[in-house]
PDB file of N, CA and C in Angstrom:
ATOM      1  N   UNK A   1    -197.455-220.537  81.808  1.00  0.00           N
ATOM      2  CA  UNK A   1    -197.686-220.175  83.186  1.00  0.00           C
ATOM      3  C   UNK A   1    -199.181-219.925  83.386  1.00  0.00           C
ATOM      4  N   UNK A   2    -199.961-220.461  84.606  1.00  0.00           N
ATOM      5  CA  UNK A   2    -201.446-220.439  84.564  1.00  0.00           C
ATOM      6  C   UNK A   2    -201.397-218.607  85.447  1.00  0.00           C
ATOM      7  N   UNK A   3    -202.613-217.916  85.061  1.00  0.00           N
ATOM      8  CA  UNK A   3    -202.890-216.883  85.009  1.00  0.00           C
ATOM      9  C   UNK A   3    -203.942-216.678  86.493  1.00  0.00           C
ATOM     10  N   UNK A   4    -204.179-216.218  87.388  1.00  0.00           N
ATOM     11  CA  UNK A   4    -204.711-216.191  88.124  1.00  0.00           C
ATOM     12  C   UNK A   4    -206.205-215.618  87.745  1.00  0.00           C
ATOM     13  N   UNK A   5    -206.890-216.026  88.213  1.00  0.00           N
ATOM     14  CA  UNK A   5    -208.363-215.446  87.169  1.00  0.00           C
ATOM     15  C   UNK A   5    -209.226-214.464  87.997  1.00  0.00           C
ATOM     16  N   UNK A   6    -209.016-213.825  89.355  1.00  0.00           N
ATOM     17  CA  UNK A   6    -208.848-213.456  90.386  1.00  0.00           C
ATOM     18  C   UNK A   6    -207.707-212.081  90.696  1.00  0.00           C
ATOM     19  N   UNK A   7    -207.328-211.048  90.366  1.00  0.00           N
ATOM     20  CA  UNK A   7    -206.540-210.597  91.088  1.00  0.00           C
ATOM     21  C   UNK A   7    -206.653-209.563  92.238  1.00  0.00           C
ATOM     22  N   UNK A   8    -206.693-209.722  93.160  1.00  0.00           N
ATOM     23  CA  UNK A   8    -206.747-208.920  94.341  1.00  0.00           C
ATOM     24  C   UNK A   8    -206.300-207.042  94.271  1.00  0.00           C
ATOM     25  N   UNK A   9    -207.007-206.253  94.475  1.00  0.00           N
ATOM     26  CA  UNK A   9    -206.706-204.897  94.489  1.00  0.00           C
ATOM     27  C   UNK A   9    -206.214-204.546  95.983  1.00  0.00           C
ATOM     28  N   UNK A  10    -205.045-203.792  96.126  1.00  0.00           N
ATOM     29  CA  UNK A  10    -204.378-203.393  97.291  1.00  0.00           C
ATOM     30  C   UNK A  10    -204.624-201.868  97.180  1.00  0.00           C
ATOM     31  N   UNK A  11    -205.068-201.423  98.706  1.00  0.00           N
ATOM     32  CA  UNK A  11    -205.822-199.923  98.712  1.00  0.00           C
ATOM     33  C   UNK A  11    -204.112-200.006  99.145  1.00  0.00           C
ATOM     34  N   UNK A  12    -203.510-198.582  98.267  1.00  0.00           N
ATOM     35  CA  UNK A  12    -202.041-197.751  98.543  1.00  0.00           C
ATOM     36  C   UNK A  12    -202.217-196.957 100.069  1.00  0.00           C
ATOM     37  N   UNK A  13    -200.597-197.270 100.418  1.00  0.00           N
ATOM     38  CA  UNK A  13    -200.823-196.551 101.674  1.00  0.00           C
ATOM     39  C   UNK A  13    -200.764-195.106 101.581  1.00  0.00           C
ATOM     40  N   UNK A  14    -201.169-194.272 102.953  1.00  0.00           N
ATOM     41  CA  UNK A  14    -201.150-192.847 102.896  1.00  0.00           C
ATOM     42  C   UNK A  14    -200.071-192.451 103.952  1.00  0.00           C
ATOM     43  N   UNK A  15    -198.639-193.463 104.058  1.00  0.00           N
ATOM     44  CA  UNK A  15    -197.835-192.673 104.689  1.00  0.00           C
ATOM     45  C   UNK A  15    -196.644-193.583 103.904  1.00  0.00           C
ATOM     46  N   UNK A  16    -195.595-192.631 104.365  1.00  0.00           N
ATOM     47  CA  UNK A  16    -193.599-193.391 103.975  1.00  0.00           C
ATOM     48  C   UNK A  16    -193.967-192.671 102.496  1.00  0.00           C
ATOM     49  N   UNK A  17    -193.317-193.220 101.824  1.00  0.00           N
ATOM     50  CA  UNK A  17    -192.281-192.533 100.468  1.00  0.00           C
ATOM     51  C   UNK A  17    -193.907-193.177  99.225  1.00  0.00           C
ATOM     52  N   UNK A  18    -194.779-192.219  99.329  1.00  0.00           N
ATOM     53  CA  UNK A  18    -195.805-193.198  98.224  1.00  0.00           C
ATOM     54  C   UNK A  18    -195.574-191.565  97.136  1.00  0.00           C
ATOM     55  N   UNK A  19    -196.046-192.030  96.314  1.00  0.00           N
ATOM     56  CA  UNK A  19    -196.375-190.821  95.191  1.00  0.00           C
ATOM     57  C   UNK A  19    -197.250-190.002  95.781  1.00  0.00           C
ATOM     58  N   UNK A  20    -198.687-189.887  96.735  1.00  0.00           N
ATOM     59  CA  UNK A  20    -199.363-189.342  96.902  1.00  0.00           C
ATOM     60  C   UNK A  20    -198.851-187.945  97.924  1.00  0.00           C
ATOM     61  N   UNK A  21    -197.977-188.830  98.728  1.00  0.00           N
ATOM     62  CA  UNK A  21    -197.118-187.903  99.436  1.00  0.00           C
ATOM     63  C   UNK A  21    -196.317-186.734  99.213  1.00  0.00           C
ATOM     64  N   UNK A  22    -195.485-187.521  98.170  1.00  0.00           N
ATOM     65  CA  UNK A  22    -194.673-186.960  97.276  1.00  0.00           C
ATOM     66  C   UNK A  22    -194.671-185.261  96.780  1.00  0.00           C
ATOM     67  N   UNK A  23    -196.569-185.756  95.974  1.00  0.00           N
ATOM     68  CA  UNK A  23    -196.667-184.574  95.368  1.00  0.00           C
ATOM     69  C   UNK A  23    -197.242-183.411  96.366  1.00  0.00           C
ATOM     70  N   UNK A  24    -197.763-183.882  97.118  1.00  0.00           N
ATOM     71  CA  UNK A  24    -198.775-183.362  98.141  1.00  0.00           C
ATOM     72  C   UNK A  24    -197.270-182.249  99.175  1.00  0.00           C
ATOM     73  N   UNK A  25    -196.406-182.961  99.357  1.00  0.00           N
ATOM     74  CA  UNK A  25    -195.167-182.399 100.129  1.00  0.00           C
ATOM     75  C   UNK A  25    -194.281-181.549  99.451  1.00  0.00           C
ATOM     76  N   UNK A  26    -194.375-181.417  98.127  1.00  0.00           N
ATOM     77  CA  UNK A  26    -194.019-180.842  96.821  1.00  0.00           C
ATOM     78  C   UNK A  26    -194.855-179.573  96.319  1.00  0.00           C
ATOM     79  N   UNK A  27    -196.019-179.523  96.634  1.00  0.00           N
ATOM     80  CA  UNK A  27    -197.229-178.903  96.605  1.00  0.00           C
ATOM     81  C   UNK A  27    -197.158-178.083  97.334  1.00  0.00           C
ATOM     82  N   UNK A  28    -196.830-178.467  98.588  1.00  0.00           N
ATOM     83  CA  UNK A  28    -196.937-177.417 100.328  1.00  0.00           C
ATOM     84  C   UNK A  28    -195.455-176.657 100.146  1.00  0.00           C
ATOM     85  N   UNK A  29    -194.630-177.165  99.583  1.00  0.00           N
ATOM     86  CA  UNK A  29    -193.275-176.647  99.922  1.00  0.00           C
ATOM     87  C   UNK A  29    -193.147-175.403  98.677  1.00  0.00           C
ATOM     88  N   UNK A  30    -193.550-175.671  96.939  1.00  0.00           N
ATOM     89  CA  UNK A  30    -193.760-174.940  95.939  1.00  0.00           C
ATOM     90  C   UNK A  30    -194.660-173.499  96.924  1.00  0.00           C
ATOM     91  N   UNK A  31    -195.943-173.737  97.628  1.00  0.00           N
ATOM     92  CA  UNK A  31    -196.715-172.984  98.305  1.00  0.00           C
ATOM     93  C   UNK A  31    -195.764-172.118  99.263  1.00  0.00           C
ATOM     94  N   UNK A  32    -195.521-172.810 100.055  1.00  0.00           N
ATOM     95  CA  UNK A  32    -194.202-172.083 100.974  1.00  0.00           C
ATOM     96  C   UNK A  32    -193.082-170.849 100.305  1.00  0.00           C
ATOM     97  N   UNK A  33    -192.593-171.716  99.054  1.00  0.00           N
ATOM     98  CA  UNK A  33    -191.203-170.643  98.628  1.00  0.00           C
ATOM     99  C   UNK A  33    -192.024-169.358  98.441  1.00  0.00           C
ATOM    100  N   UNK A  34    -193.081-169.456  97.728  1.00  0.00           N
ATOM    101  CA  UNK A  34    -193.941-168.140  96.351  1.00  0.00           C
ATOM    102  C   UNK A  34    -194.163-167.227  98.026  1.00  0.00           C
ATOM    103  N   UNK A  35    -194.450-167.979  98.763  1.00  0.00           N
ATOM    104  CA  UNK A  35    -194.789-167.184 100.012  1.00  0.00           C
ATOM    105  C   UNK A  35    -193.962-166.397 100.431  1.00  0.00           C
ATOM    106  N   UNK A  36    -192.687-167.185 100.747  1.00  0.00           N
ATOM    107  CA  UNK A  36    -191.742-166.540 100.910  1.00  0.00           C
ATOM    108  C   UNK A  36    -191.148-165.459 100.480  1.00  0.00           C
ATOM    109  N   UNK A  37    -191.410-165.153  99.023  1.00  0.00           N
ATOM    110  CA  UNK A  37    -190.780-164.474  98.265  1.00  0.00           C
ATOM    111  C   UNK A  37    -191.649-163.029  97.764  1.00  0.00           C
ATOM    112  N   UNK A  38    -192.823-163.403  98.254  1.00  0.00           N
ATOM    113  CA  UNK A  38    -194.194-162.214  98.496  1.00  0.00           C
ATOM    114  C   UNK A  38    -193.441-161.776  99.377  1.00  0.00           C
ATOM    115  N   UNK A  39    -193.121-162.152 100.982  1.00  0.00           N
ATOM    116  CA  UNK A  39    -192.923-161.482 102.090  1.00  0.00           C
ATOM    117  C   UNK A  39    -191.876-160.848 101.783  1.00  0.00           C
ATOM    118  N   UNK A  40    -190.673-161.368 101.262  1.00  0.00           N
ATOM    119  CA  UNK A  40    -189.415-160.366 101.029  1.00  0.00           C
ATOM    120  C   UNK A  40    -190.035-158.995 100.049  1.00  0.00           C
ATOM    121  N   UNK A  41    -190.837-159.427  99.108  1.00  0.00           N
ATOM    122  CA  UNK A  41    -191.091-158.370  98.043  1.00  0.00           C
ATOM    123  C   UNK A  41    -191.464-157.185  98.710  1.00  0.00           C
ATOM    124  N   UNK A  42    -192.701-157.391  99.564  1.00  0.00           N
ATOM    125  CA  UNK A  42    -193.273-156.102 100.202  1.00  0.00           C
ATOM    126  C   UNK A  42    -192.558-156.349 101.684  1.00  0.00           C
ATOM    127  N   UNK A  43    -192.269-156.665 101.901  1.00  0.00           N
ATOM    128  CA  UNK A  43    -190.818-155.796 103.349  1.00  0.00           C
ATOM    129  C   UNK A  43    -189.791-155.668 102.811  1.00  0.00           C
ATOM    130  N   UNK A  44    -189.643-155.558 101.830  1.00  0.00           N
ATOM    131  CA  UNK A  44    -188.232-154.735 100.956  1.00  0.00           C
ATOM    132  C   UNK A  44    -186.981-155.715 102.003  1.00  0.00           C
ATOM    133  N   UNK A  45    -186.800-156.745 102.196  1.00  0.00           N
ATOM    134  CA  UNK A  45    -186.085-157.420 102.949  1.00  0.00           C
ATOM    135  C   UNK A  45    -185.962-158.284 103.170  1.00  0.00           C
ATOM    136  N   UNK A  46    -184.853-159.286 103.106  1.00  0.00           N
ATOM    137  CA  UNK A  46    -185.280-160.487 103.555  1.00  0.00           C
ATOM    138  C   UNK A  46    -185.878-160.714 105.039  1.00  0.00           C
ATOM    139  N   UNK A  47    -186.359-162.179 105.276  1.00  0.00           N
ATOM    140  CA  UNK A  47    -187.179-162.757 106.131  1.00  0.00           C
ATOM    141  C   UNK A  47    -186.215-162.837 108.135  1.00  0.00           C
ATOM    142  N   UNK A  48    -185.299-162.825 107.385  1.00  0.00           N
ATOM    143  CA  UNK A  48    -184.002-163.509 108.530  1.00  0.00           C
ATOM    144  C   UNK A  48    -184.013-162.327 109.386  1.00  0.00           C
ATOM    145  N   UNK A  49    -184.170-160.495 108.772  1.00  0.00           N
ATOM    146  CA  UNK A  49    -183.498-159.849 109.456  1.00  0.00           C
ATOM    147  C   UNK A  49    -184.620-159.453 110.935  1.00  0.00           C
ATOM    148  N   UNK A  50    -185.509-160.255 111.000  1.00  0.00           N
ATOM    149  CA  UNK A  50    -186.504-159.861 111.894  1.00  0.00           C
ATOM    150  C   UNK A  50    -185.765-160.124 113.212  1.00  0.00           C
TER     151      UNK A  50
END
């Protein structure tokens, strides 16, 4: 099979289902829970009963 001697680089997109997303939405949400769980700590309570 002849080999292309040439191969073209494709810049990845920055939206839909890419890895970059992924971790980045994984990242914010890990950020979110720890948050969450500060606020219950010092209001001796959960978040809901406001």
């Amino acid at each position: 099979m002849i080999k292309p001697e040439i191969v073209p680089k494709r810049k990845l997109p920055r939206y839909g289902f890419h890895l970059y997303n992924e971790r980045l939405n994984g990242r914010i949400a890990m950020i979110g829970f720890i948050a969450l769980i500060l606020i219950e700590f010092f209001l001796n309570h959960g978040l809901l009963l406001w």
